[in-house]
C-alpha atoms as a PDB file:
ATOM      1  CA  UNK A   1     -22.536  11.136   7.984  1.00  0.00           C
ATOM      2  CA  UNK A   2     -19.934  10.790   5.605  1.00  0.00           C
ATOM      3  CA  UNK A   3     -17.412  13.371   7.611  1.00  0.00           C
ATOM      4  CA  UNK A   4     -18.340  11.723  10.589  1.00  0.00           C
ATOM      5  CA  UNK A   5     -16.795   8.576   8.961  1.00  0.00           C
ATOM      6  CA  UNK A   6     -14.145  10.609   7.887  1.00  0.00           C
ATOM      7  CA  UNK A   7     -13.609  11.744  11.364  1.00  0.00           C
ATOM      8  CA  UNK A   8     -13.090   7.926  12.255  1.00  0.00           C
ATOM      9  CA  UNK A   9     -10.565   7.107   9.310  1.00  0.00           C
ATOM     10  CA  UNK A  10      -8.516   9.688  10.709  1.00  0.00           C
ATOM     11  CA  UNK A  11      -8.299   8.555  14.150  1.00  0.00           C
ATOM     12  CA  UNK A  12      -7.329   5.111  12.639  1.00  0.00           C
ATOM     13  CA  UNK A  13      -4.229   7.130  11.285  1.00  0.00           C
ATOM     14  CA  UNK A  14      -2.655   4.529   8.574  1.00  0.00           C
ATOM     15  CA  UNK A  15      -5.400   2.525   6.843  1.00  0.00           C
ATOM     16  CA  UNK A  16      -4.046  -0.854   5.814  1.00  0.00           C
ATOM     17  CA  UNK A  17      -4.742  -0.612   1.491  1.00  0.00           C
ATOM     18  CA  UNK A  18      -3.751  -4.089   1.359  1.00  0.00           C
ATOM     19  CA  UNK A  19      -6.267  -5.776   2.782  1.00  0.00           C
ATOM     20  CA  UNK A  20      -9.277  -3.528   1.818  1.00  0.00           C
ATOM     21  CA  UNK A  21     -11.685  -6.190   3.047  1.00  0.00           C
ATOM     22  CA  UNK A  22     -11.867  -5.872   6.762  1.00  0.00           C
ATOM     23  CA  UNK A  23     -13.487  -2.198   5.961  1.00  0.00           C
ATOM     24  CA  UNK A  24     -17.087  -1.428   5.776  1.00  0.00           C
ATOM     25  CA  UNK A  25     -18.696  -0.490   2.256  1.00  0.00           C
ATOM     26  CA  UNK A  26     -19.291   3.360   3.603  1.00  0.00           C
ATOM     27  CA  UNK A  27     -15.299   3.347   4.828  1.00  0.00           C
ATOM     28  CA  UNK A  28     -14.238   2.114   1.272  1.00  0.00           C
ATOM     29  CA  UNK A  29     -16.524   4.761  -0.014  1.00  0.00           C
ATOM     30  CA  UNK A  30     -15.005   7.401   2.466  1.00  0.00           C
ATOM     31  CA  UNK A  31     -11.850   6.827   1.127  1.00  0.00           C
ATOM     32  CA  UNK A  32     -12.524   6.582  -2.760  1.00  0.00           C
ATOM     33  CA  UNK A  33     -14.187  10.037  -2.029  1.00  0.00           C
ATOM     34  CA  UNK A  34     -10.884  11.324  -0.609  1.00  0.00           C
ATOM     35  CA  UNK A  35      -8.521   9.962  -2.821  1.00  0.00           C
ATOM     36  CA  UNK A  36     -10.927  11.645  -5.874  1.00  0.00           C
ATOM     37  CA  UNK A  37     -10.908  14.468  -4.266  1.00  0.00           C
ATOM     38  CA  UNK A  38      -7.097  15.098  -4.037  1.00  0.00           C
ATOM     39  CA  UNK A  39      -6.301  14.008  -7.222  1.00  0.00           C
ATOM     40  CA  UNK A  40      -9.472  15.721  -9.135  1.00  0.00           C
ATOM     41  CA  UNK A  41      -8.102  19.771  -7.493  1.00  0.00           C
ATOM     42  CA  UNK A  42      -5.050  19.115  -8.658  1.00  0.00           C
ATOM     43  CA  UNK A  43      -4.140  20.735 -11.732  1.00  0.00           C
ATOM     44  CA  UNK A  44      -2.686  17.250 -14.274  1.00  0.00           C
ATOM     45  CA  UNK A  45      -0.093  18.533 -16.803  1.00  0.00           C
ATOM     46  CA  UNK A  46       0.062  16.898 -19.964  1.00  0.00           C
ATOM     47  CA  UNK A  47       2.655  17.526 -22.576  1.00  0.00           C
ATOM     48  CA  UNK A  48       2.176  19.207 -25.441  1.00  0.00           C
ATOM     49  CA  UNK A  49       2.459  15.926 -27.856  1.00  0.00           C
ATOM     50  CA  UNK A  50      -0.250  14.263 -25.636  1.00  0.00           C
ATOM     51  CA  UNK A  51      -2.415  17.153 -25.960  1.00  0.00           C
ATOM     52  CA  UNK A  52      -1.943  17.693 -29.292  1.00  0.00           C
ATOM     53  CA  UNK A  53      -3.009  14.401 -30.111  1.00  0.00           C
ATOM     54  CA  UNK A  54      -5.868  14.088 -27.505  1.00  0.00           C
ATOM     55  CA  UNK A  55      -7.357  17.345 -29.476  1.00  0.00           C
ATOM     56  CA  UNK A  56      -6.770  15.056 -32.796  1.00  0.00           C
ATOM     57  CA  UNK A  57      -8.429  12.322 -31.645  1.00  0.00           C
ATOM     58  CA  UNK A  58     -11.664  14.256 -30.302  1.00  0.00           C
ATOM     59  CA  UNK A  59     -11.519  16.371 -33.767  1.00  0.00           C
ATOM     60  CA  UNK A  60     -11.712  12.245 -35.792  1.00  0.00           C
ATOM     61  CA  UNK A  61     -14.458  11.495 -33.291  1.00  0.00           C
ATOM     62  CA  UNK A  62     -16.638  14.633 -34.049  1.00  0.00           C
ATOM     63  CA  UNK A  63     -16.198  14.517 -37.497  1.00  0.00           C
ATOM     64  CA  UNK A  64     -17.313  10.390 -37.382  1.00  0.00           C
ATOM     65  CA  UNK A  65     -14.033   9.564 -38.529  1.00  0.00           C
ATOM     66  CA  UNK A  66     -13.309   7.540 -35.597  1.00  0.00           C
ATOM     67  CA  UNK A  67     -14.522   4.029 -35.504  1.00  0.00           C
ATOM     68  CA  UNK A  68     -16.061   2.666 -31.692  1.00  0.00           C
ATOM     69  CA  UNK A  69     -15.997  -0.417 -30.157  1.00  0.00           C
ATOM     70  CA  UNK A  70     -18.009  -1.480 -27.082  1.00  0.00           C
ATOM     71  CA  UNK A  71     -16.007  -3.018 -24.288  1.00  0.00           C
ATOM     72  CA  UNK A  72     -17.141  -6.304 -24.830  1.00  0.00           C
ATOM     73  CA  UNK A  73     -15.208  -6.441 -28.696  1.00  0.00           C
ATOM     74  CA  UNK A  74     -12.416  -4.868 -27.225  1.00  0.00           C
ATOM     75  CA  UNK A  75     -11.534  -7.815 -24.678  1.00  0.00           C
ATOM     76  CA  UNK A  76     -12.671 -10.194 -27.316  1.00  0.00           C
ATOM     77  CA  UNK A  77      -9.758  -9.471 -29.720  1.00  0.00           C
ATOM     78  CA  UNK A  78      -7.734  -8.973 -27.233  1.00  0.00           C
ATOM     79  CA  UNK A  79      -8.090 -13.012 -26.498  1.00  0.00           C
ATOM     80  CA  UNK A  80      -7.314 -13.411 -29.930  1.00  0.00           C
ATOM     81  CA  UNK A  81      -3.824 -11.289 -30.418  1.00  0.00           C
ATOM     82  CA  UNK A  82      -2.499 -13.224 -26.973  1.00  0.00           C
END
């Protein structure tokens, strides 16, 4: 099913992104799938600052040193700092 819809994006040739809404639901999905796909085999490089302190950051967390906030106290203080 889903490479059959495949099949169809590709006879569309250019799919208009900016107006997202005149596709179906299984289209959109059809899409997200490919765009996941071609960025998620490619190898990302990250310096070696970033993953220095990525490797920092999970060492805090496993050793409960990092404090968590859900998403919903997160977008509450950011109201307050605007």
């Amino acid at each position: 099913m889903i490479a059959v819809l495949f099949l169809l994006f590709l006879n569309k040739k250019v799919m208009d992104i900016k107006n997202l809404s005149k596709y179906s639901n299984a289209e959109k999905i059809v899409l997200a799938e490919q765009l996941w796909d071609s960025v998620s085999k490619q190898s990302l490089e990250i310096s070696d600052e970033v993953a220095k302190e990525l490797d920092n950051r999970l060492e805090r967390f496993e050793q409960g040193k990092s404090e968590l906030f859900t998403w919903e106290e997160v977008k509450a203080h950011m109201k307050t700092i605007r």
